[in-house]
PDB file of N, CA and C in Angstrom:
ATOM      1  N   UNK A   1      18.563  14.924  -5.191  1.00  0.00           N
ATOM      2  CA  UNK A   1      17.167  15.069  -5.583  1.00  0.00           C
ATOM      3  C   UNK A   1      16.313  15.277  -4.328  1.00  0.00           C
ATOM      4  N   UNK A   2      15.592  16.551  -4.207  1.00  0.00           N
ATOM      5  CA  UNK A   2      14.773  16.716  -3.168  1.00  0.00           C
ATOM      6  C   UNK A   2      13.587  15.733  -2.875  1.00  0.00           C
ATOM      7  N   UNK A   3      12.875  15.079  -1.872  1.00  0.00           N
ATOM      8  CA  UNK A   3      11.811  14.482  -1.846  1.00  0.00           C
ATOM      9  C   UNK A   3      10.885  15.229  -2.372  1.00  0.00           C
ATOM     10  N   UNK A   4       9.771  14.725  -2.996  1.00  0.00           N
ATOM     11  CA  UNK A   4       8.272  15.608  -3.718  1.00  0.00           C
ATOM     12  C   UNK A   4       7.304  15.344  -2.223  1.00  0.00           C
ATOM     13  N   UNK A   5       7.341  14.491  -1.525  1.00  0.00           N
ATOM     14  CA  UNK A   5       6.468  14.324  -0.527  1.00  0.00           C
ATOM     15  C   UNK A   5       6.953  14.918   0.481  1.00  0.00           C
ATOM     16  N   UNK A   6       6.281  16.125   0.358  1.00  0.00           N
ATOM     17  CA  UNK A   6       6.384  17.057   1.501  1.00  0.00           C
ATOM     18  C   UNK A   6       5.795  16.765   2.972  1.00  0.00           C
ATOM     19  N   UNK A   7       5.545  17.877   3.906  1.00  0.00           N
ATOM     20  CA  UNK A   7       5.581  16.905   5.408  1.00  0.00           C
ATOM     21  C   UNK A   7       3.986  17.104   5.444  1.00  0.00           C
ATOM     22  N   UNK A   8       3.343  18.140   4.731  1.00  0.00           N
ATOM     23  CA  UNK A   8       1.811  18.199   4.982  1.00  0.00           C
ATOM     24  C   UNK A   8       1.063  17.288   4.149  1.00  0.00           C
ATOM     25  N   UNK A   9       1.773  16.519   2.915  1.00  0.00           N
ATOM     26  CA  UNK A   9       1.314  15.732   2.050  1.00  0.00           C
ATOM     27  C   UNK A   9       1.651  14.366   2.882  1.00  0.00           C
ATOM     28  N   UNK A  10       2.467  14.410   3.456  1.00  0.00           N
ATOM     29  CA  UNK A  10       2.904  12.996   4.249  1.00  0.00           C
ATOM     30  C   UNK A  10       2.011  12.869   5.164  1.00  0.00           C
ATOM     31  N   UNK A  11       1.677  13.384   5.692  1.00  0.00           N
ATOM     32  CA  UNK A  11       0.337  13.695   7.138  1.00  0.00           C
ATOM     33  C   UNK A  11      -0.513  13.217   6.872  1.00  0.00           C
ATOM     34  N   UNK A  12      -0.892  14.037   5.576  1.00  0.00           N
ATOM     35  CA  UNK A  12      -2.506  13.558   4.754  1.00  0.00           C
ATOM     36  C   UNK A  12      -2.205  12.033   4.160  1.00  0.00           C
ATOM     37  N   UNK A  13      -1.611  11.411   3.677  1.00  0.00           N
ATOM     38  CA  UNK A  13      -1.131  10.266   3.319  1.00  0.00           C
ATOM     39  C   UNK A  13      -1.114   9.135   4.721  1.00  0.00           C
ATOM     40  N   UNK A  14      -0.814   9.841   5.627  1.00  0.00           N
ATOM     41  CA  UNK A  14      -0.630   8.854   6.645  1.00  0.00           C
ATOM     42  C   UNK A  14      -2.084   8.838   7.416  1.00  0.00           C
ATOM     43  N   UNK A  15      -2.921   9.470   7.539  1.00  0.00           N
ATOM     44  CA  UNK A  15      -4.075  10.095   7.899  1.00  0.00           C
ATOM     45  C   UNK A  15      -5.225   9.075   7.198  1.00  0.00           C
ATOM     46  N   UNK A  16      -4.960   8.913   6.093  1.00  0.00           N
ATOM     47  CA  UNK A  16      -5.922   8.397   4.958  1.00  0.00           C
ATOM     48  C   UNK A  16      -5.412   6.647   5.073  1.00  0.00           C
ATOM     49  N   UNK A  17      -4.087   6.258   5.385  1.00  0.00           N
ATOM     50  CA  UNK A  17      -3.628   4.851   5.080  1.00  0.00           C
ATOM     51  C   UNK A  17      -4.009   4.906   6.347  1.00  0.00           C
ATOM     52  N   UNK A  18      -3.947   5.229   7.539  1.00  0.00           N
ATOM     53  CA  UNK A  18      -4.513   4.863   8.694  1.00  0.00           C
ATOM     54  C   UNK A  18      -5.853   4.067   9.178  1.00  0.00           C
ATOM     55  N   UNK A  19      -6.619   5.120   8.382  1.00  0.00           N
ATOM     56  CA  UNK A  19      -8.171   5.480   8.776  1.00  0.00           C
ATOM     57  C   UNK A  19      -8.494   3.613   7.580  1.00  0.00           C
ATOM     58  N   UNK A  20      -7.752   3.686   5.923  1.00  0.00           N
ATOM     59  CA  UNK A  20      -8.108   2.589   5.508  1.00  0.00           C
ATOM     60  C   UNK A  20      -7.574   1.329   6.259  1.00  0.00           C
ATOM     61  N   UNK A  21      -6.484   1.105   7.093  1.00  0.00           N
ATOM     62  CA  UNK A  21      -5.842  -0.204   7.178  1.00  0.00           C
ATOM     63  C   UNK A  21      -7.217  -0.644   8.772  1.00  0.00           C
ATOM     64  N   UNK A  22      -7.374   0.553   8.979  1.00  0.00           N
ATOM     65  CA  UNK A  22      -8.298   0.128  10.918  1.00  0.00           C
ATOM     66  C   UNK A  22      -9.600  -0.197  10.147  1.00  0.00           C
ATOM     67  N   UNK A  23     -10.648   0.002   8.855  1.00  0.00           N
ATOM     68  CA  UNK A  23     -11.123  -0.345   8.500  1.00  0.00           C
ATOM     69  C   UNK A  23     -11.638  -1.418   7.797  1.00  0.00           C
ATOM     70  N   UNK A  24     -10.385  -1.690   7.310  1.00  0.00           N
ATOM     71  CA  UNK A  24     -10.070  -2.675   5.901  1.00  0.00           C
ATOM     72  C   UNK A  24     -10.423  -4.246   7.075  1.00  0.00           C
ATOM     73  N   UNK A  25     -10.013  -4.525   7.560  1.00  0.00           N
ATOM     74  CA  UNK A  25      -9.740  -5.434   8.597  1.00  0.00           C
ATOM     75  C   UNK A  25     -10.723  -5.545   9.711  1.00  0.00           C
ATOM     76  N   UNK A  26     -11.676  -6.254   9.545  1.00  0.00           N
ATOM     77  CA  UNK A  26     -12.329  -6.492  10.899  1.00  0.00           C
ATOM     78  C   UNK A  26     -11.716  -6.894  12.488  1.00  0.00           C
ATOM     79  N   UNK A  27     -11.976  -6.217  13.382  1.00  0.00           N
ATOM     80  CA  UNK A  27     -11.441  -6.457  14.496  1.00  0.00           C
ATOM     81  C   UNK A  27     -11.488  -8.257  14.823  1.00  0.00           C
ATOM     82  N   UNK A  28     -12.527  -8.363  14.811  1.00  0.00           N
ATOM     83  CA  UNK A  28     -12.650  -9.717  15.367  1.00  0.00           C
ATOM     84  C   UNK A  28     -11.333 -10.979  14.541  1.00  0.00           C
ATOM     85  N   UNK A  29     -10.567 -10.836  13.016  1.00  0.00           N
ATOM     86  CA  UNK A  29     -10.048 -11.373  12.406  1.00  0.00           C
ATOM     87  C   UNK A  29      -8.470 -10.698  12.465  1.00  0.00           C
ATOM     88  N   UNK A  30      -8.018  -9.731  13.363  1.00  0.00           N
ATOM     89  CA  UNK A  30      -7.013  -9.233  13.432  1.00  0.00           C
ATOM     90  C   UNK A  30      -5.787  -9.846  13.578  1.00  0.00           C
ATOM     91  N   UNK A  31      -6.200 -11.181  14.826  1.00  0.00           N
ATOM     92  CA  UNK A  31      -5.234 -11.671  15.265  1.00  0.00           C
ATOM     93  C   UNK A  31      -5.003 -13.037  14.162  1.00  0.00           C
ATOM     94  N   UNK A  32      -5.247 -13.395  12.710  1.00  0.00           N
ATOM     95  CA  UNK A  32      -5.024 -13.608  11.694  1.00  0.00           C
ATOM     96  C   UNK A  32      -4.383 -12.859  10.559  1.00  0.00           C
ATOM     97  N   UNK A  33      -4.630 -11.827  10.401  1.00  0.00           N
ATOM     98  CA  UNK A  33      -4.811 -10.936   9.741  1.00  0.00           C
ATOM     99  C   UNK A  33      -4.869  -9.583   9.838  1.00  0.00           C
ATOM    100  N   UNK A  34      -3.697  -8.701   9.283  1.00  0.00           N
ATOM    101  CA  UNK A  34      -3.594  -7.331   9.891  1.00  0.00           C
ATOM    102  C   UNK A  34      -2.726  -6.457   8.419  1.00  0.00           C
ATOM    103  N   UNK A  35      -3.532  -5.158   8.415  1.00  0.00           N
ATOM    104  CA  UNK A  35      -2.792  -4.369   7.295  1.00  0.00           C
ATOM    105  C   UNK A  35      -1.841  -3.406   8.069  1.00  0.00           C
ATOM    106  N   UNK A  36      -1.129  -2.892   7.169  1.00  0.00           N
ATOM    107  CA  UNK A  36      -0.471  -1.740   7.553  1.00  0.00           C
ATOM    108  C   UNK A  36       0.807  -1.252   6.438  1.00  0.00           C
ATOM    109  N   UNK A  37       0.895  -0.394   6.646  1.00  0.00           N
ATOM    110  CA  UNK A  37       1.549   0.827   5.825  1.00  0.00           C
ATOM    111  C   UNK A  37       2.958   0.952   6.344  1.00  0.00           C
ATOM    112  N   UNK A  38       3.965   1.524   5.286  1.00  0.00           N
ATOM    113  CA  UNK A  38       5.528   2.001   5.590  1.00  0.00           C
ATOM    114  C   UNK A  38       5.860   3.211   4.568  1.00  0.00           C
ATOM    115  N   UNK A  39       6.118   4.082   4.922  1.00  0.00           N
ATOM    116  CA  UNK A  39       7.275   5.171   4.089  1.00  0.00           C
ATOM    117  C   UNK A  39       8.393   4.404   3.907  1.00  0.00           C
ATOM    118  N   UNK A  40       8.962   4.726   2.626  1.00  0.00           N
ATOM    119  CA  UNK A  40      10.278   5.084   2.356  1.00  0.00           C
ATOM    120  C   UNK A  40      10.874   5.915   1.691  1.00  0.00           C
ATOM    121  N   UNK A  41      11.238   7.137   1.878  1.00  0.00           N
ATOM    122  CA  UNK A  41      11.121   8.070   1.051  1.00  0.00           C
ATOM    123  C   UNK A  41      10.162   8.930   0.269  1.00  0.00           C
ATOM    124  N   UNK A  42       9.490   8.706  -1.196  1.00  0.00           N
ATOM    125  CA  UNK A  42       8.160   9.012  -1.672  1.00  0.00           C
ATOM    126  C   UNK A  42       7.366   8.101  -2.001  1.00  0.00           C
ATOM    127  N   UNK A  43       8.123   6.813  -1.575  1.00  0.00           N
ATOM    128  CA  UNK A  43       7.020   5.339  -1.870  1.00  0.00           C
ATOM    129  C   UNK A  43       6.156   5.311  -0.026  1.00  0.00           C
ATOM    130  N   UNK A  44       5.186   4.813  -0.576  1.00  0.00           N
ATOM    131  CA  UNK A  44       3.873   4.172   0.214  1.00  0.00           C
ATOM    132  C   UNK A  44       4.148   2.758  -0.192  1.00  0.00           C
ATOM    133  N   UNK A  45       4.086   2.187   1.161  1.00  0.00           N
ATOM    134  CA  UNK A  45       4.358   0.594   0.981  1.00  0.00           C
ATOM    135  C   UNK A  45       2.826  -0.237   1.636  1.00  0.00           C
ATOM    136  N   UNK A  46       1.914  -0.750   1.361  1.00  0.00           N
ATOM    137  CA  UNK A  46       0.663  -0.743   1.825  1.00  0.00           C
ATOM    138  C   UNK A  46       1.382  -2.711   1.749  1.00  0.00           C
ATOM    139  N   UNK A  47       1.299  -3.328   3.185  1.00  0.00           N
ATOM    140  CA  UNK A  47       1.457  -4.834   3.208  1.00  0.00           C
ATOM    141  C   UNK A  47       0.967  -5.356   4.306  1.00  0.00           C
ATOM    142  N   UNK A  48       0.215  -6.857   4.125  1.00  0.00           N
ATOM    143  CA  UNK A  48      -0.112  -7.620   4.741  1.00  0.00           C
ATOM    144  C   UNK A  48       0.591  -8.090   5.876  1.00  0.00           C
ATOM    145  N   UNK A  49      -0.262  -8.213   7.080  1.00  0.00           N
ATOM    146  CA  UNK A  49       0.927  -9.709   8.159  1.00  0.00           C
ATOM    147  C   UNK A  49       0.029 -10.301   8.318  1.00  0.00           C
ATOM    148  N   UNK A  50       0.576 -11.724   8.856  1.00  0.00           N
ATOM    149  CA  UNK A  50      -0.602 -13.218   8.808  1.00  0.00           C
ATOM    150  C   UNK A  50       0.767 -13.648   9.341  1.00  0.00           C
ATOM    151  N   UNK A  51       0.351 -14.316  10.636  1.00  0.00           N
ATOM    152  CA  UNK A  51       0.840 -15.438  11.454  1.00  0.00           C
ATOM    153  C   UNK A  51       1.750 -16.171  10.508  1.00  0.00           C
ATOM    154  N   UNK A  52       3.058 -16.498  10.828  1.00  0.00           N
ATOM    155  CA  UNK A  52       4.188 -17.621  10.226  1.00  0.00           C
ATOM    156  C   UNK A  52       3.729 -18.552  10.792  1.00  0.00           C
ATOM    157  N   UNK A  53       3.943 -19.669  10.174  1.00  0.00           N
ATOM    158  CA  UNK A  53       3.515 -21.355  10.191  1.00  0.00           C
ATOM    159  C   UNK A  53       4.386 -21.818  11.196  1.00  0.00           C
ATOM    160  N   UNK A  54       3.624 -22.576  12.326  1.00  0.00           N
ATOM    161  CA  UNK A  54       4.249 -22.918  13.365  1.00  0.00           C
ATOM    162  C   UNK A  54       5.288 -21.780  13.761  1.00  0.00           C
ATOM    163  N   UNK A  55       4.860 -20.747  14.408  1.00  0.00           N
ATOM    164  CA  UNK A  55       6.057 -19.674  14.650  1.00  0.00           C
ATOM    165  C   UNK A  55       4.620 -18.326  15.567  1.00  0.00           C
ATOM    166  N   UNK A  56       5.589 -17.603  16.483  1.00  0.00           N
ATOM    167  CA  UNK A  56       4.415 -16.666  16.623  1.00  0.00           C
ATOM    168  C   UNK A  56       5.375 -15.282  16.051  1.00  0.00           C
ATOM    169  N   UNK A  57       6.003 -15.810  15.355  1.00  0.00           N
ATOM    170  CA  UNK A  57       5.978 -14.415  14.195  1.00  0.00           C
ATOM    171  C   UNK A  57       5.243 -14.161  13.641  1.00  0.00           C
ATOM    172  N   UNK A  58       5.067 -12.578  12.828  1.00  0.00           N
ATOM    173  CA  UNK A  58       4.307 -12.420  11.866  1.00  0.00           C
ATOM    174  C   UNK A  58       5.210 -12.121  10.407  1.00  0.00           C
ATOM    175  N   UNK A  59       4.376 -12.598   9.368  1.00  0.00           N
ATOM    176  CA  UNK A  59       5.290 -12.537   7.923  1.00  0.00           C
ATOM    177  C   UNK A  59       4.585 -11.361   7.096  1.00  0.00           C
ATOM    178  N   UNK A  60       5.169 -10.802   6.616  1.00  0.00           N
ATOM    179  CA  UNK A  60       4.870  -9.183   5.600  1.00  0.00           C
ATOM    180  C   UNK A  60       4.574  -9.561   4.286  1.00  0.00           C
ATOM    181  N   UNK A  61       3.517  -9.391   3.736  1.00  0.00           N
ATOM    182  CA  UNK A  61       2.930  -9.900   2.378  1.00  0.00           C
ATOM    183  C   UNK A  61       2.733  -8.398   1.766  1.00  0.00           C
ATOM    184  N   UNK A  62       3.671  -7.812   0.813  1.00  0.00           N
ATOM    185  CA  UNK A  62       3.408  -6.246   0.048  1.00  0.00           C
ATOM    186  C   UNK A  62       2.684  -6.211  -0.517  1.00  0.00           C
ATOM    187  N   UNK A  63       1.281  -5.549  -0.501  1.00  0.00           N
ATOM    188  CA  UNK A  63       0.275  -5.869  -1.529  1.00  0.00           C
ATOM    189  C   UNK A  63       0.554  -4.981  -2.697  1.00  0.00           C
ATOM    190  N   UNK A  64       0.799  -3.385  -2.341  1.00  0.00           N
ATOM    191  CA  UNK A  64       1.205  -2.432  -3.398  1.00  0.00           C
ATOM    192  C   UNK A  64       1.820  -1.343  -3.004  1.00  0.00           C
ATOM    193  N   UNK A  65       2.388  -0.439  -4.126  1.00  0.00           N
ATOM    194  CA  UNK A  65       3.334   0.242  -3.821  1.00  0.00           C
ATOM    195  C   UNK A  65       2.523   1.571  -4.354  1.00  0.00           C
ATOM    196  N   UNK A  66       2.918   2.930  -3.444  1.00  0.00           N
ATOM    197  CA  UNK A  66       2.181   3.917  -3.984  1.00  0.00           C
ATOM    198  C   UNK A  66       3.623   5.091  -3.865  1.00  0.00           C
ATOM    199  N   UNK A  67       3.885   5.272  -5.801  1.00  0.00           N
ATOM    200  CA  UNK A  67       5.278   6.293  -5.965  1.00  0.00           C
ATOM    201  C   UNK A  67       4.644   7.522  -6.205  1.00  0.00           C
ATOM    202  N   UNK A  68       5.395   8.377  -5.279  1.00  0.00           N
ATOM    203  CA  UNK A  68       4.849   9.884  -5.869  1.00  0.00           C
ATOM    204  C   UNK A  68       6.242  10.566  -6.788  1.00  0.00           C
ATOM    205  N   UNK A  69       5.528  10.222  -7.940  1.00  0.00           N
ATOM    206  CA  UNK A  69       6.402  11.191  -9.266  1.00  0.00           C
ATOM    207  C   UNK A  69       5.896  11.841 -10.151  1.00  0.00           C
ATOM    208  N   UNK A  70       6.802  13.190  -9.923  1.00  0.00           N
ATOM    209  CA  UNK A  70       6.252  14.100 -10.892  1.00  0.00           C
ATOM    210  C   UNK A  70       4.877  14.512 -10.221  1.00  0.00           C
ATOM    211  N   UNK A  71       4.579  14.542  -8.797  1.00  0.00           N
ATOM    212  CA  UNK A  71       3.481  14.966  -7.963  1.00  0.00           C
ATOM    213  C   UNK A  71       2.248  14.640  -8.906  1.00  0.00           C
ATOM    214  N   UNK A  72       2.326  13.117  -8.913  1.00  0.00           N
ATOM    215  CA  UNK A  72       1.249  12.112  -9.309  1.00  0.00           C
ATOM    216  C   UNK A  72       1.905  10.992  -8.196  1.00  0.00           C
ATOM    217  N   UNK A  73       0.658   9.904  -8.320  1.00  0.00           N
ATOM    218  CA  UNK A  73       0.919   9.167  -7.288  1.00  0.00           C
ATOM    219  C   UNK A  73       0.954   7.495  -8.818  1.00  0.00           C
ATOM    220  N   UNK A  74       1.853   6.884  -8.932  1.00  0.00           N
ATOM    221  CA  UNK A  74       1.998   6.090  -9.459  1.00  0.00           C
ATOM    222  C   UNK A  74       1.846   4.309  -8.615  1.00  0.00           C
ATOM    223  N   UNK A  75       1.031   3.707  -9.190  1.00  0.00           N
ATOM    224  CA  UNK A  75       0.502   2.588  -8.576  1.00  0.00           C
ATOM    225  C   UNK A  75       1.715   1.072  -8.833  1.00  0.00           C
ATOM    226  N   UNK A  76       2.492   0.416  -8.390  1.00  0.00           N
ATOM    227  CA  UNK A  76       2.872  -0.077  -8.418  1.00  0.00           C
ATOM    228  C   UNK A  76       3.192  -1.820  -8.026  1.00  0.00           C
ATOM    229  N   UNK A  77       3.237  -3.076  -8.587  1.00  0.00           N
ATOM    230  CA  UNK A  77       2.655  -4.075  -8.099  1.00  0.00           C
ATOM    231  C   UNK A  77       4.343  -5.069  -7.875  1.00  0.00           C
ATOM    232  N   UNK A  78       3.842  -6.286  -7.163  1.00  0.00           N
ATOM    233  CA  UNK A  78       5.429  -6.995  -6.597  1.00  0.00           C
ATOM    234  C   UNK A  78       5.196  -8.039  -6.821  1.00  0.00           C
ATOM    235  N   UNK A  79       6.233  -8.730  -7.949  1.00  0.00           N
ATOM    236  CA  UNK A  79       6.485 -10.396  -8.559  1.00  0.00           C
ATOM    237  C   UNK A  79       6.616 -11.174  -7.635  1.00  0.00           C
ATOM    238  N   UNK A  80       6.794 -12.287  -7.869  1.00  0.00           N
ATOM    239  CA  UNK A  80       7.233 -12.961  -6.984  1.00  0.00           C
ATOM    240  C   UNK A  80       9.083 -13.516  -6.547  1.00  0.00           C
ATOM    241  N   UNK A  81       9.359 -12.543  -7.360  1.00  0.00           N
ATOM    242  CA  UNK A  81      10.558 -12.306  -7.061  1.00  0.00           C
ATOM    243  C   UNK A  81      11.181 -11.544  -6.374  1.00  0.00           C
ATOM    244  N   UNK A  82      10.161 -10.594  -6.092  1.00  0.00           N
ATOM    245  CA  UNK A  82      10.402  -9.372  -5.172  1.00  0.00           C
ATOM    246  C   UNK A  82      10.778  -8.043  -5.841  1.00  0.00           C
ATOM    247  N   UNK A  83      10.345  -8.062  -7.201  1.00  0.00           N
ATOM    248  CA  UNK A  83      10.489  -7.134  -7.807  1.00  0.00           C
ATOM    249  C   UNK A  83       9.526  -5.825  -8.392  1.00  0.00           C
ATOM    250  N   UNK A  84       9.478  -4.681  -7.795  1.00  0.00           N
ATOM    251  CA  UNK A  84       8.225  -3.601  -8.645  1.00  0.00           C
ATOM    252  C   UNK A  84       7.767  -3.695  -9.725  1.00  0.00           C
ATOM    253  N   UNK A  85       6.281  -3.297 -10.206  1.00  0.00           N
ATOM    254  CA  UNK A  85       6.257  -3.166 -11.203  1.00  0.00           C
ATOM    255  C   UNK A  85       5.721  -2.286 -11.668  1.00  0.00           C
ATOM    256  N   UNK A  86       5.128  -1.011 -12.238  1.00  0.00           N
ATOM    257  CA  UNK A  86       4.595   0.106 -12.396  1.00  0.00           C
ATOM    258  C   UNK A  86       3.450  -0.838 -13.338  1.00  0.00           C
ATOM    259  N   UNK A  87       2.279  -0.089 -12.600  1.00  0.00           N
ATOM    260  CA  UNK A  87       0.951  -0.974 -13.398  1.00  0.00           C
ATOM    261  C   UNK A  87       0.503   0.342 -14.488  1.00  0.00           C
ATOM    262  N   UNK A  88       0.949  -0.405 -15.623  1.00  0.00           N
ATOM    263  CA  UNK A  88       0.603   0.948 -16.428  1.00  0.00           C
ATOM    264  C   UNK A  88      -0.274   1.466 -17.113  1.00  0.00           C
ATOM    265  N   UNK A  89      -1.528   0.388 -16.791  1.00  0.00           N
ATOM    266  CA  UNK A  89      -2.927   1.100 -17.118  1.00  0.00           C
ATOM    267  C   UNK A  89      -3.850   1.476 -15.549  1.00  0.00           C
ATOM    268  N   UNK A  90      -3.048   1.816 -14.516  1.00  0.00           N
ATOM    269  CA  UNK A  90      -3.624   2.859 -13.063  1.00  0.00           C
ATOM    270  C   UNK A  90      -2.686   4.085 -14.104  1.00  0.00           C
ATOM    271  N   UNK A  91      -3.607   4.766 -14.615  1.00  0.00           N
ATOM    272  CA  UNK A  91      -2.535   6.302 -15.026  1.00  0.00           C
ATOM    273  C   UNK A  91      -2.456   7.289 -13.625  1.00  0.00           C
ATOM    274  N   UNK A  92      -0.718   7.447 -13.541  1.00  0.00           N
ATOM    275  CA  UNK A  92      -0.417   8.218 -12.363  1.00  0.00           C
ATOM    276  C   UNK A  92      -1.338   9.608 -12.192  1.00  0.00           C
ATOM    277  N   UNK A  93      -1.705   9.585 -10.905  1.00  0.00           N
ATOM    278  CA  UNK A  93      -2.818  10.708 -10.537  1.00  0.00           C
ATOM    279  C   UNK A  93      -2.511  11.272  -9.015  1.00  0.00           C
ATOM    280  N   UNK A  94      -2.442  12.843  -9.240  1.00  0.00           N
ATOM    281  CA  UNK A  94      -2.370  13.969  -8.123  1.00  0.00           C
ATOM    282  C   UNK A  94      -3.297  12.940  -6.858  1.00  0.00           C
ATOM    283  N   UNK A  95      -4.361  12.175  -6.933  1.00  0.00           N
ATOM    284  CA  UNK A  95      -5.613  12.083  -6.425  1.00  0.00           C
ATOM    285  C   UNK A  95      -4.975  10.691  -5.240  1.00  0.00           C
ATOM    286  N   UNK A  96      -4.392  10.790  -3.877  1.00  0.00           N
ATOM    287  CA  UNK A  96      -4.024   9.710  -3.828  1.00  0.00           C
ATOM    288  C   UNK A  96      -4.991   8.227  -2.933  1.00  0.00           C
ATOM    289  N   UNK A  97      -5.948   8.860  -2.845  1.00  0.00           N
ATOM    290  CA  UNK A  97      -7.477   7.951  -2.502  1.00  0.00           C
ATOM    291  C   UNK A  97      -7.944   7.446  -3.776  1.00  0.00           C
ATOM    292  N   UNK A  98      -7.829   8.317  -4.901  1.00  0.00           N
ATOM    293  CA  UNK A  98      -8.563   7.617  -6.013  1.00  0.00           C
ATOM    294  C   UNK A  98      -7.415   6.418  -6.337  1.00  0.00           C
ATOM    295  N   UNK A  99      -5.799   6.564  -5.862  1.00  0.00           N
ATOM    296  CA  UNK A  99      -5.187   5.243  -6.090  1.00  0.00           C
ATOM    297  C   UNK A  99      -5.508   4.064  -5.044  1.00  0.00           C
ATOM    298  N   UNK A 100      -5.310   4.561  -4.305  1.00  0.00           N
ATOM    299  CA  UNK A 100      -5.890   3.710  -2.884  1.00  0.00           C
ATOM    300  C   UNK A 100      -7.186   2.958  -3.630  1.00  0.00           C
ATOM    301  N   UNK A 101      -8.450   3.492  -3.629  1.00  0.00           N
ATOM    302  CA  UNK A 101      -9.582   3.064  -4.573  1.00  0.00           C
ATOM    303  C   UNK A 101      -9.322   1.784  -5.456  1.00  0.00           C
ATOM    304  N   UNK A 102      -8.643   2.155  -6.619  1.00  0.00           N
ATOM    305  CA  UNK A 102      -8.498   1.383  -7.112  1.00  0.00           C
ATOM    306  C   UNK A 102      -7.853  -0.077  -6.766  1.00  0.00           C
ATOM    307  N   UNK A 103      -6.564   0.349  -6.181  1.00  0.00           N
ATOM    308  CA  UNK A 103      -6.180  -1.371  -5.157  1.00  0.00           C
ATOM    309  C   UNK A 103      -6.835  -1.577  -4.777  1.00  0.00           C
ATOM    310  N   UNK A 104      -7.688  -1.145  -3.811  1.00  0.00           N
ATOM    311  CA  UNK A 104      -8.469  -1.316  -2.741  1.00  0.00           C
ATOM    312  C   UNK A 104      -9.912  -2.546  -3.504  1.00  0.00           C
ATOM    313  N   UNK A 105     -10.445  -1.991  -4.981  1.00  0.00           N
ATOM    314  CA  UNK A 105     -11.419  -2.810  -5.554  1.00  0.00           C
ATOM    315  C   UNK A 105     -10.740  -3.984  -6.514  1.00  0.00           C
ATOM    316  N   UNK A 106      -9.357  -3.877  -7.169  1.00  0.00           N
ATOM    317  CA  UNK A 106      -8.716  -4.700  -7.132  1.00  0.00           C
ATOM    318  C   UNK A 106      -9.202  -5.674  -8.565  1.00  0.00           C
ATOM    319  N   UNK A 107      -9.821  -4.775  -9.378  1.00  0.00           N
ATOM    320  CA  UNK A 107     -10.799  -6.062 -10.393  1.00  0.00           C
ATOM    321  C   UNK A 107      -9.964  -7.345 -11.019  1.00  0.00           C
ATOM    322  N   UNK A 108      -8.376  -6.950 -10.841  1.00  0.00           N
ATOM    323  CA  UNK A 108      -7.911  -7.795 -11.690  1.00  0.00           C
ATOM    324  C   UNK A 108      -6.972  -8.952 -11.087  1.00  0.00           C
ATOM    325  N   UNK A 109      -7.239  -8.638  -9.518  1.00  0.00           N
ATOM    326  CA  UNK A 109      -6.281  -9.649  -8.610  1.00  0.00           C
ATOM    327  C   UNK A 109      -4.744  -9.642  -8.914  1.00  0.00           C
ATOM    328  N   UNK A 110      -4.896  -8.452  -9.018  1.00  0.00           N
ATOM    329  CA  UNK A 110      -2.740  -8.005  -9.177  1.00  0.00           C
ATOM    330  C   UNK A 110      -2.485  -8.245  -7.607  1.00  0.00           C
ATOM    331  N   UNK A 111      -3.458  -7.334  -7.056  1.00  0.00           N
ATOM    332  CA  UNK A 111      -2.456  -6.657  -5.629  1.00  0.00           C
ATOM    333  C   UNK A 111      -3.522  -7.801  -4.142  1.00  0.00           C
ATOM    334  N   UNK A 112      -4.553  -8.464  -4.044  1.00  0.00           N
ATOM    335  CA  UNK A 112      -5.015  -9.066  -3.007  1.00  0.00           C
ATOM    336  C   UNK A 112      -5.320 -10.570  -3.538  1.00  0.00           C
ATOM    337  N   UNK A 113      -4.091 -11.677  -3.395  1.00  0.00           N
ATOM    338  CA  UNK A 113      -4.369 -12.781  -4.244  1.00  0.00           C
ATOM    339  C   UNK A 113      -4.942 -13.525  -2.807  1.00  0.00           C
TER     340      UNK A 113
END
């Protein structure tokens, strides 16, 4: 199966999760608190780090998952089991800021607890 996320759609994707994670996050609260983004294939992995307890590691908190299928971008949320879940009233959309958007305002506390 060929990837759908091509390399100029990946650009723009990485371009846009960039510009939100340096925003999202006030500088001054960084060294608490820091976003950032992963590819894997046609998933967008958008997750948290925050300092480990007594440790100067940092720990990865996934807030949401962004699948491109069927060149829609499908919104996706993570149990606490570590398992996906396709949120199935975000209807998958070409538009992938208007998904961003929506995590991003979050009305229902799926994806920023």
């Amino acid at each position: 199966m060929t990837p759908l996320l091509d390399p100029f759609t990946k650009k723009r994707v990485e371009k846009i999760m960039s510009e939100y994670v340096e925003q999202k996050v006030p500088k001054q609260v960084r060294d608490q608190v820091k976003l950032n983004y992963k590819f894997r294939g046609d998933h967008v992995t958008l997750f948290q780090e925050r300092p480990a307890f007594k440790s100067d590691q940092w720990v990865q908190l996934e807030v949401a998952q962004f699948r491109m299928e069927q060149n829609r971008w499908s919104v996706h949320w993570k149990d606490s089991k570590g398992k996906w879940h396709f949120v199935e009233d975000i209807v998958p959309d070409e538009n992938f800021e208007k998904q961003l958007k929506i995590v991003d305002e979050d009305q229902r506390g799926l994806f920023w607890s």
